[in-house]
C-alpha atoms as a PDB file:
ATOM      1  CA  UNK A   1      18.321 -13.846  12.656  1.00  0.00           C
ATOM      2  CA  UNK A   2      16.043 -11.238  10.842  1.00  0.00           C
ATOM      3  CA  UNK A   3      17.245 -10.221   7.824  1.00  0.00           C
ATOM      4  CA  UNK A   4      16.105  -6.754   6.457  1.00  0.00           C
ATOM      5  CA  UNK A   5      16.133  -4.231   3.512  1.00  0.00           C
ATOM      6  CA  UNK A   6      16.249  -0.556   3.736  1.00  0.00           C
ATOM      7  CA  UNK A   7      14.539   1.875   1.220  1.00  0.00           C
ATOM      8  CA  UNK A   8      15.495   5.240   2.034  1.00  0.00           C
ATOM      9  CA  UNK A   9      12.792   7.742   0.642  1.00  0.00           C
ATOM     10  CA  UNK A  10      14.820   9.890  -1.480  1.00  0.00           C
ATOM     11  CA  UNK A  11      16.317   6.704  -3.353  1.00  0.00           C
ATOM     12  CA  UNK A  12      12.954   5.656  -4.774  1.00  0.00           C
ATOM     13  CA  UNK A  13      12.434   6.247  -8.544  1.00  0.00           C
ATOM     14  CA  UNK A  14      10.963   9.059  -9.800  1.00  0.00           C
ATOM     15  CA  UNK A  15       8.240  10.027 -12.438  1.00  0.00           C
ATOM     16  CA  UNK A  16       7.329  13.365 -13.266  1.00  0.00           C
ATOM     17  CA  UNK A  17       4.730  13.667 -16.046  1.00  0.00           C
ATOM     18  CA  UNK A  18       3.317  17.427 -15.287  1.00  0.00           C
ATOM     19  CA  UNK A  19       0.138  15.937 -13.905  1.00  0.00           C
ATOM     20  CA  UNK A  20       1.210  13.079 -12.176  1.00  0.00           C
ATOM     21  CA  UNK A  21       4.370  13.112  -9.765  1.00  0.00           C
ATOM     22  CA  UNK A  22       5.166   9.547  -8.269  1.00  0.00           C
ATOM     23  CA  UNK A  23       7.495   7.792  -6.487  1.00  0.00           C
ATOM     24  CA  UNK A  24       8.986   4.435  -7.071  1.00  0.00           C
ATOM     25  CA  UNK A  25      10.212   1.844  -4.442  1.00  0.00           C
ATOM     26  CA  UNK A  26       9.948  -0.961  -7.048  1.00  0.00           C
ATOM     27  CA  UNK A  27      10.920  -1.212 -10.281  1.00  0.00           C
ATOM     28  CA  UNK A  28       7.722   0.550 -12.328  1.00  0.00           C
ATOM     29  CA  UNK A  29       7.198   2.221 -15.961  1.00  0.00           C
ATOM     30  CA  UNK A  30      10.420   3.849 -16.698  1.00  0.00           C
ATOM     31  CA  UNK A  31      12.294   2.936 -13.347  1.00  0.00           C
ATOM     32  CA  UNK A  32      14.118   0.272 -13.765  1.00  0.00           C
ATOM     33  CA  UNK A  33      16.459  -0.928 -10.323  1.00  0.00           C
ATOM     34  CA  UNK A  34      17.578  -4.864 -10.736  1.00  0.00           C
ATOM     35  CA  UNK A  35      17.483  -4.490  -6.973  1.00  0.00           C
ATOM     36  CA  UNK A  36      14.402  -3.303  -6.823  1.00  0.00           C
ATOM     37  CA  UNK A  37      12.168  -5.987  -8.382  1.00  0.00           C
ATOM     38  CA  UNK A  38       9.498  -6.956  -5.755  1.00  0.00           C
ATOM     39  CA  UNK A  39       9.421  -7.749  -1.748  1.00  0.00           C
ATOM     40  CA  UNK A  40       8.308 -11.253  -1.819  1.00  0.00           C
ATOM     41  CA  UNK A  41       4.312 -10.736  -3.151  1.00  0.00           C
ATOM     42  CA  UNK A  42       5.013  -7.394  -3.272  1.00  0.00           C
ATOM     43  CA  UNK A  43       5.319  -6.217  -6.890  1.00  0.00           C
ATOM     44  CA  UNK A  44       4.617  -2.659  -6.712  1.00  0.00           C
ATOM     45  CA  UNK A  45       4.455   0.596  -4.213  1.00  0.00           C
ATOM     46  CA  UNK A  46       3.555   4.042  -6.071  1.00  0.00           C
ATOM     47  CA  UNK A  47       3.652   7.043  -4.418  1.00  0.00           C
ATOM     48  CA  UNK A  48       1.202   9.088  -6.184  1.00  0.00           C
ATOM     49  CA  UNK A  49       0.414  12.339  -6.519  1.00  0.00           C
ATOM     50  CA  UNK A  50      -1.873  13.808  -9.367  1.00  0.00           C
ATOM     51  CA  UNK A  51      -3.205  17.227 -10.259  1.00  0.00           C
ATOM     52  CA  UNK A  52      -6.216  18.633 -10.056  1.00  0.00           C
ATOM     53  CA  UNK A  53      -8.965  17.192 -12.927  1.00  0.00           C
ATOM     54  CA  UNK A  54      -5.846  14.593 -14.015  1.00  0.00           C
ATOM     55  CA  UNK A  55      -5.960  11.122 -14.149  1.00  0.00           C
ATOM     56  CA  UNK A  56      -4.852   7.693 -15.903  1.00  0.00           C
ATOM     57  CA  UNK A  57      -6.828   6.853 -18.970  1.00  0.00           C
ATOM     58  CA  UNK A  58      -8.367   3.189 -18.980  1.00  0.00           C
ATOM     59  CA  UNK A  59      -5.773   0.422 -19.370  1.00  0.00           C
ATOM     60  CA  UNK A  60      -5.446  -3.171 -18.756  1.00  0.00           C
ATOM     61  CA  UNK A  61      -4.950  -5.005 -15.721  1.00  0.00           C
ATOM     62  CA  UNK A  62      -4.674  -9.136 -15.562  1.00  0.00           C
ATOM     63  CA  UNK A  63      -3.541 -11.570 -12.753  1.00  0.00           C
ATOM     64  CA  UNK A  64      -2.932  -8.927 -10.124  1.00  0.00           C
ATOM     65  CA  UNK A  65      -4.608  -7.637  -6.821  1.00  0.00           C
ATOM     66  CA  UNK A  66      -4.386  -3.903  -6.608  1.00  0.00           C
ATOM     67  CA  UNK A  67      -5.284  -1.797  -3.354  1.00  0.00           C
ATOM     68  CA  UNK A  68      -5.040   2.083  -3.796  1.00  0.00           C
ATOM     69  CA  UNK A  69      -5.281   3.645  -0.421  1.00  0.00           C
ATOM     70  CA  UNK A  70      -6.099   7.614  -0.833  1.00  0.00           C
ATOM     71  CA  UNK A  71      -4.383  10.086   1.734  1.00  0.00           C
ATOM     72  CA  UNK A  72      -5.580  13.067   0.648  1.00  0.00           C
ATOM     73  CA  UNK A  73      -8.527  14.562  -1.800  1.00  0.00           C
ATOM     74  CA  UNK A  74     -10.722  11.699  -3.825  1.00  0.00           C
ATOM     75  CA  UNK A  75      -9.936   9.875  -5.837  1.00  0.00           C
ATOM     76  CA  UNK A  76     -12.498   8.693  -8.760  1.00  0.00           C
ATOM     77  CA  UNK A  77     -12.657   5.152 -10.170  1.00  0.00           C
ATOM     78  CA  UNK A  78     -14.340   3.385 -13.724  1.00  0.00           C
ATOM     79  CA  UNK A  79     -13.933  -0.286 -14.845  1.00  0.00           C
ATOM     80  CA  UNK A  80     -15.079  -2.454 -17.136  1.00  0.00           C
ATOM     81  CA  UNK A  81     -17.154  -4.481 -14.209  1.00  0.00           C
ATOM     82  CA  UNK A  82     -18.959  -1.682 -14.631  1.00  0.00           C
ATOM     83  CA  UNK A  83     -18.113   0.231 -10.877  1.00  0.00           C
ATOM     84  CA  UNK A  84     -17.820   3.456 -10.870  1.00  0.00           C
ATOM     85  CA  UNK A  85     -16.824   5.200  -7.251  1.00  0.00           C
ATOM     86  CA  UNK A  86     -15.107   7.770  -5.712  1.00  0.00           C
ATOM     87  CA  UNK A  87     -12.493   7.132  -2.777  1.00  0.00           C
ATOM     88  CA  UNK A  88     -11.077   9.539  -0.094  1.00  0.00           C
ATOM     89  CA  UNK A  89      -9.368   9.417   2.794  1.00  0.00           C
ATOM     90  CA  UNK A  90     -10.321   6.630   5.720  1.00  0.00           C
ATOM     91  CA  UNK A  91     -11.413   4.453   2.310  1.00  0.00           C
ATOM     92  CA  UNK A  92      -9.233   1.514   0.840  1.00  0.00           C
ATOM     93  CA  UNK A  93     -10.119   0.019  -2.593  1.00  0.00           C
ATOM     94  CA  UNK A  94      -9.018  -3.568  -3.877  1.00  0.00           C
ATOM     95  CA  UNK A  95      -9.157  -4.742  -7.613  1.00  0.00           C
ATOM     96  CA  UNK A  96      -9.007  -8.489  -8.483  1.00  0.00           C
ATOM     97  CA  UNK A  97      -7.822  -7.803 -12.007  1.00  0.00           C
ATOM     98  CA  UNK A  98      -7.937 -11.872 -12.386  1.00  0.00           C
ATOM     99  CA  UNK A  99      -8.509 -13.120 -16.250  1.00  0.00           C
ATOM    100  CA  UNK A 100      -8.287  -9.265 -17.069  1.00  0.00           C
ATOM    101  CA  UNK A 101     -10.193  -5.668 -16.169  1.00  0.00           C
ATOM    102  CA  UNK A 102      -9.930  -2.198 -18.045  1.00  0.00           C
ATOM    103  CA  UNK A 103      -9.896   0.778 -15.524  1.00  0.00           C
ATOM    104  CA  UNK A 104      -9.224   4.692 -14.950  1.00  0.00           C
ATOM    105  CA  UNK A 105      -8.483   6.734 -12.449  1.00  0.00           C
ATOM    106  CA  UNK A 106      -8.761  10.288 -11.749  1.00  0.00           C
ATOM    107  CA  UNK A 107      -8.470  13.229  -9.449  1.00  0.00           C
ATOM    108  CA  UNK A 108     -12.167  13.949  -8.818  1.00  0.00           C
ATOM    109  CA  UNK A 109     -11.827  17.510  -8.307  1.00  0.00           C
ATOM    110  CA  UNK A 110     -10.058  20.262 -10.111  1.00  0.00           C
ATOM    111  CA  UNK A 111      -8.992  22.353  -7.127  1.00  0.00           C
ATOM    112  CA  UNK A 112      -6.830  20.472  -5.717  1.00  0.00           C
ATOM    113  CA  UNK A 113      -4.035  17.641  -5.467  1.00  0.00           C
ATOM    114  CA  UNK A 114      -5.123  14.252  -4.813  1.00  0.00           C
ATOM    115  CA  UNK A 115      -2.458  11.953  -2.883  1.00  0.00           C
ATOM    116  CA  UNK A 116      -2.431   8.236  -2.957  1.00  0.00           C
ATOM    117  CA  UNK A 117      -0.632   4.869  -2.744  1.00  0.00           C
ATOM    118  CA  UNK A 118      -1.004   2.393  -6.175  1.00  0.00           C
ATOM    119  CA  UNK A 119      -0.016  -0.690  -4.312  1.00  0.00           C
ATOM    120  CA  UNK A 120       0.375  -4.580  -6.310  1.00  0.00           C
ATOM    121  CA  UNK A 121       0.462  -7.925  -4.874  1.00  0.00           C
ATOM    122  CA  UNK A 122       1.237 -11.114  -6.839  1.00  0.00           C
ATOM    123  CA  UNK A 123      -2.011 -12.998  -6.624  1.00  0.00           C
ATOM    124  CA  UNK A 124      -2.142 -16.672  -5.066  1.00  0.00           C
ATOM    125  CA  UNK A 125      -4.692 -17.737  -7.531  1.00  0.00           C
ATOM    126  CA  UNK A 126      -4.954 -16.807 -11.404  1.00  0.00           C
ATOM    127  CA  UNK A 127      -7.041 -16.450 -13.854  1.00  0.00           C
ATOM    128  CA  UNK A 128      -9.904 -15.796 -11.422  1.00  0.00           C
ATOM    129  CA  UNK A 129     -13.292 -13.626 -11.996  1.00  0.00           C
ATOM    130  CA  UNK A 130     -12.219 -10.186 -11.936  1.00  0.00           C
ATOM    131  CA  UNK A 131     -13.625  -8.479  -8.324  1.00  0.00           C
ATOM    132  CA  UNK A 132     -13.934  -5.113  -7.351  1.00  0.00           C
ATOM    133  CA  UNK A 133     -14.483  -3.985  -3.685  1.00  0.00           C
ATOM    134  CA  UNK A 134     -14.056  -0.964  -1.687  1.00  0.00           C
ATOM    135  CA  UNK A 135     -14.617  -0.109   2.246  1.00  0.00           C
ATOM    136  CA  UNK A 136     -14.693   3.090   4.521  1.00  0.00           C
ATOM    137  CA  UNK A 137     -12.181   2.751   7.899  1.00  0.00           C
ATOM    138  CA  UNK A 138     -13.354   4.798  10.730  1.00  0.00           C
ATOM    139  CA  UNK A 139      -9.316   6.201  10.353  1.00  0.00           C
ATOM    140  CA  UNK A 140      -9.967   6.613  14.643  1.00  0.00           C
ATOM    141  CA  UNK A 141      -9.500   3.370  14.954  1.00  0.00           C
ATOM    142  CA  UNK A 142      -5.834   3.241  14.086  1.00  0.00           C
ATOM    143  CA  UNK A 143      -4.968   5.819  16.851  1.00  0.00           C
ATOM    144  CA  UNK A 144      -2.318   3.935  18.854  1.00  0.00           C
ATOM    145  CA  UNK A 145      -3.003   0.821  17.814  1.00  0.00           C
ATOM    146  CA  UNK A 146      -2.723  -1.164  14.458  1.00  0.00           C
ATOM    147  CA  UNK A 147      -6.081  -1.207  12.349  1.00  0.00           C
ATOM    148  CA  UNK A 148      -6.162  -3.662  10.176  1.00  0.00           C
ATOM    149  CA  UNK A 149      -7.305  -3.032   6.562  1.00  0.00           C
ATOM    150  CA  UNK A 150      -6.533  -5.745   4.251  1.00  0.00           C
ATOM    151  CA  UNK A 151      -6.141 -10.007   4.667  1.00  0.00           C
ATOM    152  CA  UNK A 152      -6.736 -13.016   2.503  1.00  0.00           C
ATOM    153  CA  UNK A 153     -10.321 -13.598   4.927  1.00  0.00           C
ATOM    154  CA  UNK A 154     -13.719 -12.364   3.292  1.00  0.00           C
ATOM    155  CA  UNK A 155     -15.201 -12.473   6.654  1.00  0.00           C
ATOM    156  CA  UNK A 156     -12.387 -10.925   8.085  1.00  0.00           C
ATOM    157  CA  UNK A 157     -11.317  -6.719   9.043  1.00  0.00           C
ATOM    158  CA  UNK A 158     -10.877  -4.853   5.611  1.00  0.00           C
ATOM    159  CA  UNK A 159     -10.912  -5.790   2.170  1.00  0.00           C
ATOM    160  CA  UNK A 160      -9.587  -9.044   1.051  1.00  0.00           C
ATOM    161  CA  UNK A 161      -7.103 -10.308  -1.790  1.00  0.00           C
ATOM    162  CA  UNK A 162      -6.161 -13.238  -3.356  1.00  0.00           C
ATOM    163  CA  UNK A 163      -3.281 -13.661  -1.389  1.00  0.00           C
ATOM    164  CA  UNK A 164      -1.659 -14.646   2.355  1.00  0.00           C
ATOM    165  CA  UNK A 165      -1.337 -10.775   3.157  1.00  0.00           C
ATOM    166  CA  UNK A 166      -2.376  -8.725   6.332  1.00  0.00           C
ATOM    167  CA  UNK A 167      -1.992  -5.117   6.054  1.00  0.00           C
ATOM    168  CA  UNK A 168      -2.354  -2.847   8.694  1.00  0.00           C
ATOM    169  CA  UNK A 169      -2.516   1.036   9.349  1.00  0.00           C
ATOM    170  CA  UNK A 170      -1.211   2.638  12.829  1.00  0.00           C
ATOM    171  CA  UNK A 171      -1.270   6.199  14.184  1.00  0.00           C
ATOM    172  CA  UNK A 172       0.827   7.042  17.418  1.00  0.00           C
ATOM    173  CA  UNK A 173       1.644   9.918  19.896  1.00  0.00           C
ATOM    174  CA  UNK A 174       5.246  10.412  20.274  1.00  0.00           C
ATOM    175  CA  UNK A 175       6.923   7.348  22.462  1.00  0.00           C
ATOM    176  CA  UNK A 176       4.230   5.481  21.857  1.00  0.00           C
ATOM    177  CA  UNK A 177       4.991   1.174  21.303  1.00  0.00           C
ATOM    178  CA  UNK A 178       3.106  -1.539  19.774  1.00  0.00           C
ATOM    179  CA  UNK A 179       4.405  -5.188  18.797  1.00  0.00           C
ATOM    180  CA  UNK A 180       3.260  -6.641  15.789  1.00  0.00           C
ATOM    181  CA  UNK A 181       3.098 -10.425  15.137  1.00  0.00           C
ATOM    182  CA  UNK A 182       3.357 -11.739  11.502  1.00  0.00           C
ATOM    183  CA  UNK A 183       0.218 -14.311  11.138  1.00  0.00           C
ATOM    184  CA  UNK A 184       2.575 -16.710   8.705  1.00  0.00           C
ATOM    185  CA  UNK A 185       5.989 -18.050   9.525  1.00  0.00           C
ATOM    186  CA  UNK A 186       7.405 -17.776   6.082  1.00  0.00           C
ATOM    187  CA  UNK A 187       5.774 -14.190   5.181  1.00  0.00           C
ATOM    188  CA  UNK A 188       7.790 -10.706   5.409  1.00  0.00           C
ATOM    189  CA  UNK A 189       7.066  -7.557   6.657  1.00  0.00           C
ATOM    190  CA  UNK A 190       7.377  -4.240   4.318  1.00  0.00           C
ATOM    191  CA  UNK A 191       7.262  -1.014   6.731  1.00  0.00           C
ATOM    192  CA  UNK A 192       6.026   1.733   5.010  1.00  0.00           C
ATOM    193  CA  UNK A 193       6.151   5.374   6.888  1.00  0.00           C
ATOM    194  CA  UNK A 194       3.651   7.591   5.916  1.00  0.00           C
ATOM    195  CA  UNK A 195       4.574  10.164   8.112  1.00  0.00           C
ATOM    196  CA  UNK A 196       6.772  10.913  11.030  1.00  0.00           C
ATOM    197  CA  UNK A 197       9.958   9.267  12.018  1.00  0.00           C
ATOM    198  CA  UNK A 198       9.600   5.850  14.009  1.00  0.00           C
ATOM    199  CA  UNK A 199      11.687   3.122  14.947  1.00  0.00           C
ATOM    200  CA  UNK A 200      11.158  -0.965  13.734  1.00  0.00           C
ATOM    201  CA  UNK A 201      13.149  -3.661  15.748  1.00  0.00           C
ATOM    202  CA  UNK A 202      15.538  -1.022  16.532  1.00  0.00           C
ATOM    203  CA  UNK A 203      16.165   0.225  12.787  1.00  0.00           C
ATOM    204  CA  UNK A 204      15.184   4.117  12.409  1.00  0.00           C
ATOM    205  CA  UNK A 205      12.723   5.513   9.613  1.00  0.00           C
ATOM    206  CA  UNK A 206      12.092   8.631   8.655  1.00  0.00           C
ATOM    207  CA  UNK A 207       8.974  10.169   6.529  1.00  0.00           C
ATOM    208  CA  UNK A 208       8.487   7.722   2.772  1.00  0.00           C
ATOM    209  CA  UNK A 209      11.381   5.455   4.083  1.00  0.00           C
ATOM    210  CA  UNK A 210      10.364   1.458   3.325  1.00  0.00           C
ATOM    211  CA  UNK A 211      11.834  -0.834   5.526  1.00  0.00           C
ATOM    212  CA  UNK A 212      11.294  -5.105   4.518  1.00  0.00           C
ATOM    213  CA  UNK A 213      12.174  -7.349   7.150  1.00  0.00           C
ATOM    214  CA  UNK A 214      11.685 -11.187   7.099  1.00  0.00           C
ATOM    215  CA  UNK A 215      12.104 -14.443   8.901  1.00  0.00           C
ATOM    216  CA  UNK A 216      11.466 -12.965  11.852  1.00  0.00           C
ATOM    217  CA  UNK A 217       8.645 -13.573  14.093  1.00  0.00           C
ATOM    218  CA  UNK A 218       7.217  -9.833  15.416  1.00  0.00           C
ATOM    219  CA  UNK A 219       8.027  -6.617  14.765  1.00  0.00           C
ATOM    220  CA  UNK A 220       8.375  -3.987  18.184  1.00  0.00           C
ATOM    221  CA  UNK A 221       7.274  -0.404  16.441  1.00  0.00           C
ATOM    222  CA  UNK A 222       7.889   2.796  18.312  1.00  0.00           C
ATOM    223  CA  UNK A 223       7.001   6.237  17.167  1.00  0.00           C
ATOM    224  CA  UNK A 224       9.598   8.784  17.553  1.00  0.00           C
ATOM    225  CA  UNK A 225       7.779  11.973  16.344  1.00  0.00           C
ATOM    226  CA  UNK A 226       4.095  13.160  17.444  1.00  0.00           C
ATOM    227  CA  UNK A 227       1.130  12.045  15.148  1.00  0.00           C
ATOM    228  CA  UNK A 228       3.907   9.144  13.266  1.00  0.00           C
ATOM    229  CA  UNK A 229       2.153   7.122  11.057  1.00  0.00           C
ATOM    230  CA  UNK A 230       2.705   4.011   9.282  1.00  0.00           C
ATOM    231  CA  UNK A 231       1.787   0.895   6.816  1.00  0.00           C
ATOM    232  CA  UNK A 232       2.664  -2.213   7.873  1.00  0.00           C
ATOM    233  CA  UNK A 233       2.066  -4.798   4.377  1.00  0.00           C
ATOM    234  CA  UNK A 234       2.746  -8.822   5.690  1.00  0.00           C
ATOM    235  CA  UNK A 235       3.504 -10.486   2.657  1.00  0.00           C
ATOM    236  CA  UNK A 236       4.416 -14.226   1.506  1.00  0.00           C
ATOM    237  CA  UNK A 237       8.072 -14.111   0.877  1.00  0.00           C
ATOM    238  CA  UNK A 238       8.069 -17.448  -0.862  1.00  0.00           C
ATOM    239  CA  UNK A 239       5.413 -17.893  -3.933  1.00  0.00           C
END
């Protein structure tokens, strides 16, 4: 019997700082849920939204795999690896922060709002070399089907991580179905809608709502609304 949890989107925390507006459905900086710790490897999902020329100052990372997916404007990126990018829409990025990596992050352009999800994963491994990597999706390739953007396989669709994960990115007409089969028996699935209403093993979620569902062996995903999108992160529940 699955067992699930159900984030509504306007229970998530909140931080407002002026230039940065985010959204918590974990526990983060001054949100604090005891309900809300983590999803299995997932530690942390940050809705993020930060003004024009704004951005987080370099700070620390250690013995954590952080993907930042950008939805919309670009984002731009500086680390003590010495990287220094810009990522926009259709790109994912993945840090290895490993035995430890200073980094910033900032809204490349002063015009506008850039949008994007901060997302953490416990690592399987510590203390490794700190990695940085980043890839361009052809975003197409997600329309009505799932596109796959992140797994623990170098030689594999997407980015990798330290970590038995699979994430995967969909785009769907209205009425449209797909079935989704976890790749691990003992991992969980967090649903995240990024826009749109759809439906999840018969469970309805609207725009922002997170949905985690576990020991279950698919997920049946149909899209209720015209253009619904969604982020499907498969995560070790165990660790």
């Amino acid at each position: 019997m699955a067992k699930t949890v159900l984030h509504k989107a306007e229970t998530r925390g909140v931080s407002n700082h002026g230039w940065l507006n985010s959204r918590h459905t974990f526990s983060f900086s001054g949100y604090n849920n005891p309900e809300r710790i983590h999803f299995g490897a997932l530690r942390v999902l940050n809705d993020d939204i930060v003004e024009g020329g704004m951005g987080f100052g370099t700070h620390p990372h250690n013995n954590m795999e952080i993907i930042s997916i950008p939805l919309e404007g670009d984002l731009e990126h500086q680390d003590s690896m010495g990287n220094k990018a810009i990522i926009r829409h259709g790109d994912v990025q993945v840090m290895s922060a490993g035995t430890g990596v200073y980094h910033s992050e900032y809204n490349a352009n002063k015009g506008e709002k850039v949008k994007f999800l901060q997302i953490w994963l416990f690592p399987n491994q510590e203390n490794v070399t700190p990695r940085y990597d980043q890839i361009t999706l052809n975003v197409e390739d997600r329309y009505n089907k799932l596109q796959q953007v992140l797994s623990p396989n170098v030689d594999d669709e997407g980015v990798w991580i330290y970590q038995d994960a699979w994430f995967n990115m969909g785009k769907f007409d209205k009425d449209f179905s797909v079935s989704y089969p976890l790749h691990k028996e003992k991992n969980g699935v967090y649903v995240f809608v990024l826009r749109g209403d759809i439906t999840v093993n018969g469970q309805v979620l609207n725009e922002r709502d997170g949905l985690g569902i576990w020991e279950v062996d698919k997920l049946e995903i149909t899209a209720n609304s015209q253009g619904a999108e969604v982020l499907l992160m498969e995560v070790p529940m165990e660790m």
